[in-house]
C-alpha atoms as a PDB file:
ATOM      1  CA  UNK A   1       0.000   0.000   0.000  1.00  0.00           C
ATOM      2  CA  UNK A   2       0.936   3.263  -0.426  1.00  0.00           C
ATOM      3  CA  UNK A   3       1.848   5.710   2.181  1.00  0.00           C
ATOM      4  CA  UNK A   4      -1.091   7.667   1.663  1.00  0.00           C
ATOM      5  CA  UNK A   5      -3.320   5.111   3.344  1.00  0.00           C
ATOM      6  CA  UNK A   6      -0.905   4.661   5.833  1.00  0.00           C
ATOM      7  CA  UNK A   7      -1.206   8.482   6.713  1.00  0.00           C
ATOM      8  CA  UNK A   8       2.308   9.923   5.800  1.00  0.00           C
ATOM      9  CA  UNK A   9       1.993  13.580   4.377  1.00  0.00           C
ATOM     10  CA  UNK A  10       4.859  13.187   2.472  1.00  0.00           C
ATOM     11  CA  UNK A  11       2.906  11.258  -0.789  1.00  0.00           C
ATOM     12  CA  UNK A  12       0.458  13.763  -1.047  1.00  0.00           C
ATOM     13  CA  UNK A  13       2.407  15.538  -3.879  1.00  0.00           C
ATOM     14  CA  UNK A  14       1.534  11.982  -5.575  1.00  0.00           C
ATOM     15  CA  UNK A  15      -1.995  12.091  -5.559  1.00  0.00           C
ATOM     16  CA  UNK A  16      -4.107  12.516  -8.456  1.00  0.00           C
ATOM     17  CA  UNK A  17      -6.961  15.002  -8.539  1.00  0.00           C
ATOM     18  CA  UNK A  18      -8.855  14.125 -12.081  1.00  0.00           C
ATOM     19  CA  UNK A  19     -12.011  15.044 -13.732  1.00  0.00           C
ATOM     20  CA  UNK A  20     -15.001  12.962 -12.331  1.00  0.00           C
ATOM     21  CA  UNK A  21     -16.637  10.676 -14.956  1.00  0.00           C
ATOM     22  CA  UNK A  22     -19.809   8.772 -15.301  1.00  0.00           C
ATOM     23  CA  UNK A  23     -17.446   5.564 -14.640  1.00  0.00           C
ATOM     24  CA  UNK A  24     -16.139   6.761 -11.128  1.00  0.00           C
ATOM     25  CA  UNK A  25     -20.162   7.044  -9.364  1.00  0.00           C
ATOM     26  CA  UNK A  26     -19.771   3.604  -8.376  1.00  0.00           C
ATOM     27  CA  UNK A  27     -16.979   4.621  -6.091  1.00  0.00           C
ATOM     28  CA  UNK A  28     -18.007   8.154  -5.487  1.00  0.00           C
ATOM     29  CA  UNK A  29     -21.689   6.527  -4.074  1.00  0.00           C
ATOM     30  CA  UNK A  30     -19.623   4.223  -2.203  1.00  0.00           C
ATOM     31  CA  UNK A  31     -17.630   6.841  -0.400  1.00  0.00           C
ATOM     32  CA  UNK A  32     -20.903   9.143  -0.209  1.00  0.00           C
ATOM     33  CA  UNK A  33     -22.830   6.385   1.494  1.00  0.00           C
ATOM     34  CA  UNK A  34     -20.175   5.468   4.090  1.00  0.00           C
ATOM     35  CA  UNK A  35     -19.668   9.263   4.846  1.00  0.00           C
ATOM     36  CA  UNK A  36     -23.129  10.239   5.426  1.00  0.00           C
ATOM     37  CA  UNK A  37     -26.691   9.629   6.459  1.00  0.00           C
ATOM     38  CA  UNK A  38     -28.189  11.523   4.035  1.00  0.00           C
ATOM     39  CA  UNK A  39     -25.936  10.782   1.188  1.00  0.00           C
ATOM     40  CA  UNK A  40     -26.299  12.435  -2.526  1.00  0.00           C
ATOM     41  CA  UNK A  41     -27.635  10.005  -4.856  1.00  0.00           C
ATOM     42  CA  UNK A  42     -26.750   8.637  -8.591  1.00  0.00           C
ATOM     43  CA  UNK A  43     -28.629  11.145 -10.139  1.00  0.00           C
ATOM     44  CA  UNK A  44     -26.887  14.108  -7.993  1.00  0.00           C
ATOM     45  CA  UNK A  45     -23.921  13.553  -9.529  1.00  0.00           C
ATOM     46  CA  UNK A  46     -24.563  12.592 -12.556  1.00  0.00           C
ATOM     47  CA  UNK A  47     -26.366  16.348 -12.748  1.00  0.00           C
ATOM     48  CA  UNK A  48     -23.161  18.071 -11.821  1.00  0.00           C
ATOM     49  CA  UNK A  49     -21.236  16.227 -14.164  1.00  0.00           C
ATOM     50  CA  UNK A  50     -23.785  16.348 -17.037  1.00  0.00           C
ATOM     51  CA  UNK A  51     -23.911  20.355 -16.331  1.00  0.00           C
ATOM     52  CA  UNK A  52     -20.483  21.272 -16.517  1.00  0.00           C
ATOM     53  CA  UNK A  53     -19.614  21.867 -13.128  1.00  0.00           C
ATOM     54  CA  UNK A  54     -16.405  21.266 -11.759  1.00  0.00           C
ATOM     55  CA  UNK A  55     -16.693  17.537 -10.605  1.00  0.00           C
ATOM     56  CA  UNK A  56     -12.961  15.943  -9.324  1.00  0.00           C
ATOM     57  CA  UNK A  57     -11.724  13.030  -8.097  1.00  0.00           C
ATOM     58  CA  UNK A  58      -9.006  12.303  -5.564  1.00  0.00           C
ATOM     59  CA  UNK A  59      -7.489   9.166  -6.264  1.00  0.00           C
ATOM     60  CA  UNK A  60      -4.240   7.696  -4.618  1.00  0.00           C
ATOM     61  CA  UNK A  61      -1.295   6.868  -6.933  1.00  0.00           C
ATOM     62  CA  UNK A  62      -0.532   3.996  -8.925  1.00  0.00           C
ATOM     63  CA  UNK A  63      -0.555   1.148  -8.746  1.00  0.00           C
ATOM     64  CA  UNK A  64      -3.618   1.599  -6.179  1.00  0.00           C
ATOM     65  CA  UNK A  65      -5.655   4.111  -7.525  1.00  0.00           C
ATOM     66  CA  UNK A  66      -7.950   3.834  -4.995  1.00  0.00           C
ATOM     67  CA  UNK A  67     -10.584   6.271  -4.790  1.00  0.00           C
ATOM     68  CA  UNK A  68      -9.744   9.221  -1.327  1.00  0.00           C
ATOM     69  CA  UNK A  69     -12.800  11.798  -2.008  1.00  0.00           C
ATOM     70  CA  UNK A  70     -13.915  13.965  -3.992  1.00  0.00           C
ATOM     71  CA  UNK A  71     -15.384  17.370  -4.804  1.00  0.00           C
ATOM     72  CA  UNK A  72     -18.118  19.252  -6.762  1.00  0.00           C
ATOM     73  CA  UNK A  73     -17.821  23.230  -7.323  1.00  0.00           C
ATOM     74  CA  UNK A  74     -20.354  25.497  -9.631  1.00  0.00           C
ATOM     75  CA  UNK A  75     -19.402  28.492 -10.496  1.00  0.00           C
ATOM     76  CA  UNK A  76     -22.177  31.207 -10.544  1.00  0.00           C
ATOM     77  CA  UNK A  77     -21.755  34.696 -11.895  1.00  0.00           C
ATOM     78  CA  UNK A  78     -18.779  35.702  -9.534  1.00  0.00           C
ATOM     79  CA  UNK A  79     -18.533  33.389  -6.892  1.00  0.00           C
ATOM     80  CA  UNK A  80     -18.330  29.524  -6.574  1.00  0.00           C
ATOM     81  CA  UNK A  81     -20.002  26.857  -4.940  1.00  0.00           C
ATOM     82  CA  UNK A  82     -18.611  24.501  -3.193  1.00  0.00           C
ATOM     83  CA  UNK A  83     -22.080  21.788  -3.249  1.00  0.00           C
ATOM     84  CA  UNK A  84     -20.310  18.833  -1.941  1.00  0.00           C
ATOM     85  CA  UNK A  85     -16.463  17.762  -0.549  1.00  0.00           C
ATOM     86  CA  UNK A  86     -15.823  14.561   0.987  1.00  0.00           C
ATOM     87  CA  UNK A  87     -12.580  12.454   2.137  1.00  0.00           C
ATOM     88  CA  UNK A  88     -13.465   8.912   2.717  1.00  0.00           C
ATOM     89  CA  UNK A  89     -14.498   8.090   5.956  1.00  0.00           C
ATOM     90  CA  UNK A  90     -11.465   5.479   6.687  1.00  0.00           C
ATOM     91  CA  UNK A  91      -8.791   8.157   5.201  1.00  0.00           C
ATOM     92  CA  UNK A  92     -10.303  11.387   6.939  1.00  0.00           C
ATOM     93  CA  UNK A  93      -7.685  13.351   9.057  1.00  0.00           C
ATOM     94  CA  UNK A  94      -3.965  13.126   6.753  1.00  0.00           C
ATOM     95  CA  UNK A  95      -4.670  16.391   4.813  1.00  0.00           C
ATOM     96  CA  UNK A  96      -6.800  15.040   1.467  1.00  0.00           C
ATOM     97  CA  UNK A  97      -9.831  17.799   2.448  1.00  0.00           C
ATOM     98  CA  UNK A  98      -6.962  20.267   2.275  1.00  0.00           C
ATOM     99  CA  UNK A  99      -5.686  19.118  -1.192  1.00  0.00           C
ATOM    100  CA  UNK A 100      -8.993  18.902  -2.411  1.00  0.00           C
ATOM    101  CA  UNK A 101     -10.102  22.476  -0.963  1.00  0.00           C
ATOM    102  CA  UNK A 102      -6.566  23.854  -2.168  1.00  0.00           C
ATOM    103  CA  UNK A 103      -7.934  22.922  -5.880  1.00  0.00           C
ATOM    104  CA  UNK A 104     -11.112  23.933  -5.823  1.00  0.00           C
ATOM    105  CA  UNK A 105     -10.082  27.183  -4.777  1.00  0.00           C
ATOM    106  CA  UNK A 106      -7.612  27.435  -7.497  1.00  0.00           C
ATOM    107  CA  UNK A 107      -9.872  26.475  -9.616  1.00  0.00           C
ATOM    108  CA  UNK A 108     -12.478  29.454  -8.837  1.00  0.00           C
ATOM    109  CA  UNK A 109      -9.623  31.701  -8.894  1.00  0.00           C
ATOM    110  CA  UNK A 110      -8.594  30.509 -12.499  1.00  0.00           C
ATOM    111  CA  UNK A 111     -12.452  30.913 -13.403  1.00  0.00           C
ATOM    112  CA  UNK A 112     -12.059  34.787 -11.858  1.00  0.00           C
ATOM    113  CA  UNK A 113     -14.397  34.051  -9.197  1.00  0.00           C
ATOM    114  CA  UNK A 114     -14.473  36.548  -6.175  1.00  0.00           C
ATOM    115  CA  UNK A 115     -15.261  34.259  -3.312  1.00  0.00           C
ATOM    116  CA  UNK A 116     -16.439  30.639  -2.580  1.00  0.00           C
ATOM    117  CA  UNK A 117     -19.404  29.619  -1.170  1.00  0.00           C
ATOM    118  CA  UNK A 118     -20.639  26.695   1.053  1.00  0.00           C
ATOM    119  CA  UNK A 119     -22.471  24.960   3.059  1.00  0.00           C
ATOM    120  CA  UNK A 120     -22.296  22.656   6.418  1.00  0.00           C
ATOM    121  CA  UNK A 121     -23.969  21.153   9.497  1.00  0.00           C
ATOM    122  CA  UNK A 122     -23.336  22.550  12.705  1.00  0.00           C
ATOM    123  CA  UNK A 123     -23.626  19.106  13.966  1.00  0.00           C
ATOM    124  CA  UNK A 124     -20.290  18.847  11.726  1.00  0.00           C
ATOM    125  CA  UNK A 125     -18.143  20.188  14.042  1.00  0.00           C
ATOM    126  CA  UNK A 126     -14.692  18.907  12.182  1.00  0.00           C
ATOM    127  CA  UNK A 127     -15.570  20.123   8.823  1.00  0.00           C
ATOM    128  CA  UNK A 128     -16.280  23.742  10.201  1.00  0.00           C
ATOM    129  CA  UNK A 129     -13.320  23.605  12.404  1.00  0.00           C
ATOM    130  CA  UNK A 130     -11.243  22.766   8.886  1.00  0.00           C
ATOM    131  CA  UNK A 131     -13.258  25.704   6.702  1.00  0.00           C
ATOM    132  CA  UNK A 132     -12.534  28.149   9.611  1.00  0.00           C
ATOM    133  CA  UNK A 133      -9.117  27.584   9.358  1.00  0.00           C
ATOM    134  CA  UNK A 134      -9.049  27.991   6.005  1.00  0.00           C
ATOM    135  CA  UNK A 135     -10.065  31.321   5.995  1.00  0.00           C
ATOM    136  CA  UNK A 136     -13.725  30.904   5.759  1.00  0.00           C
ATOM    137  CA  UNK A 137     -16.063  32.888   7.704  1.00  0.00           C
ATOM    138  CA  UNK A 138     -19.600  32.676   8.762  1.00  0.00           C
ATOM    139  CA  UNK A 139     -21.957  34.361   6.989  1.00  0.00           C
ATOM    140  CA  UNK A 140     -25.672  33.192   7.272  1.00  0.00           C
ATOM    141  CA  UNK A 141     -27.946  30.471   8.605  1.00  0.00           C
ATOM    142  CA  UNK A 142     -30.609  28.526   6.129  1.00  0.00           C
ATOM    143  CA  UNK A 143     -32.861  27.270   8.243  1.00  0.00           C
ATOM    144  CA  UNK A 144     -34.161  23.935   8.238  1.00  0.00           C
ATOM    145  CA  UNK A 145     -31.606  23.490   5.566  1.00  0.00           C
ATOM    146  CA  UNK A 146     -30.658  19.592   5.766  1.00  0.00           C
ATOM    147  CA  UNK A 147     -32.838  16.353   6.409  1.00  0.00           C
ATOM    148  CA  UNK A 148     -31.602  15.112   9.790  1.00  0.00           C
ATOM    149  CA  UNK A 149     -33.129  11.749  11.939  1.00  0.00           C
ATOM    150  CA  UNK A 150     -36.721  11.690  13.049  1.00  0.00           C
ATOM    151  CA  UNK A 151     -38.294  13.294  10.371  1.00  0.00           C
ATOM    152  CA  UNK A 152     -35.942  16.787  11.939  1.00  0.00           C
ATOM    153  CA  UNK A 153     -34.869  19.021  10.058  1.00  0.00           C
ATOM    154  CA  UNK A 154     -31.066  20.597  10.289  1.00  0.00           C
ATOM    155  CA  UNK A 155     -29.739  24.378  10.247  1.00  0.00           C
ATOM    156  CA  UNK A 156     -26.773  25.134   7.554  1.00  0.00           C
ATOM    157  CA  UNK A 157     -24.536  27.355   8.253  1.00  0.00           C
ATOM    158  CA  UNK A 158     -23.260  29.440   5.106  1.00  0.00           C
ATOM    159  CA  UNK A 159     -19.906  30.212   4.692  1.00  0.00           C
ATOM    160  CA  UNK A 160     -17.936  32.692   2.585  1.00  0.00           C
ATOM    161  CA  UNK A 161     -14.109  32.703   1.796  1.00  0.00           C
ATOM    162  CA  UNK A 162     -12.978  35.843  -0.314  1.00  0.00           C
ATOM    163  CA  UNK A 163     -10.941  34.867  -3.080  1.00  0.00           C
END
């Protein structure tokens, strides 16, 4: 195995970040699924990729390949949306969010975007630890925003980083 899955920052300059295709939804639903209790589905995806938005893939190197996380990112007028990022579950915490947030900002920047928008749970207390370091701030609440257990409904927070 490679020392990506065995958590040693050094590889991470020998990942591959490469354009989501219809072929890699098996693994993407895979990693969505184990990540999630209210995971995106098929069709989700397929939407983003199908509209042109930027849809990635993190995959370790060769000769794994295996399948880390990926991202999705719309742009819209002047800003970007970040719609979904996810490390898989069993490879969370060595830095792949960070790779995969570095791009997507680049990418917006490339695209002349001004800022990034996105999305989270407050219940997800890691991933809005990780945006606020970043650079992200707090910018709004939408209420009601996510499907949570019992038939509840979940707050988002909305979060801005200037770009």
């Amino acid at each position: 195995m490679s020392s990506i899955l065995s958590g040693r920052g050094d590889s991470l300059r020998d990942l591959q970040m490469l354009r989501m295709t219809p072929t890699d939804l098996q693994e993407v639903l895979d990693i969505e699924y184990a990540a999630y209790p209210f995971p995106w589905s098929h069709g989700n995806f397929l939407d983003s990729i199908k509209s042109g938005y930027e849809t990635w893939v993190l995959r370790a190197p060769a000769p794994a390949r295996q399948l880390l996380g990926y991202f999705m990112l719309m742009h819209m007028v002047d800003e970007s949306h970040l719609l979904n990022i996810t490390v898989h579950p069993g490879h969370q915490g060595r830095g792949l969010g960070r790779v995969m947030l570095d791009h997507a900002v680049a990418l917006a920047r490339t695209a002349g975007m001004k800022s990034m928008l996105l999305e989270v749970r407050p219940s997800n207390t890691r991933a809005l630890e990780i945006y606020l370091r970043y650079g992200f701030s707090r910018v709004g609440v939408r209420r009601n925003y996510y499907p949570a257990p019992d038939k509840r409904r979940e707050d988002a927070i909305v979060m801005r980083l200037p770009l």
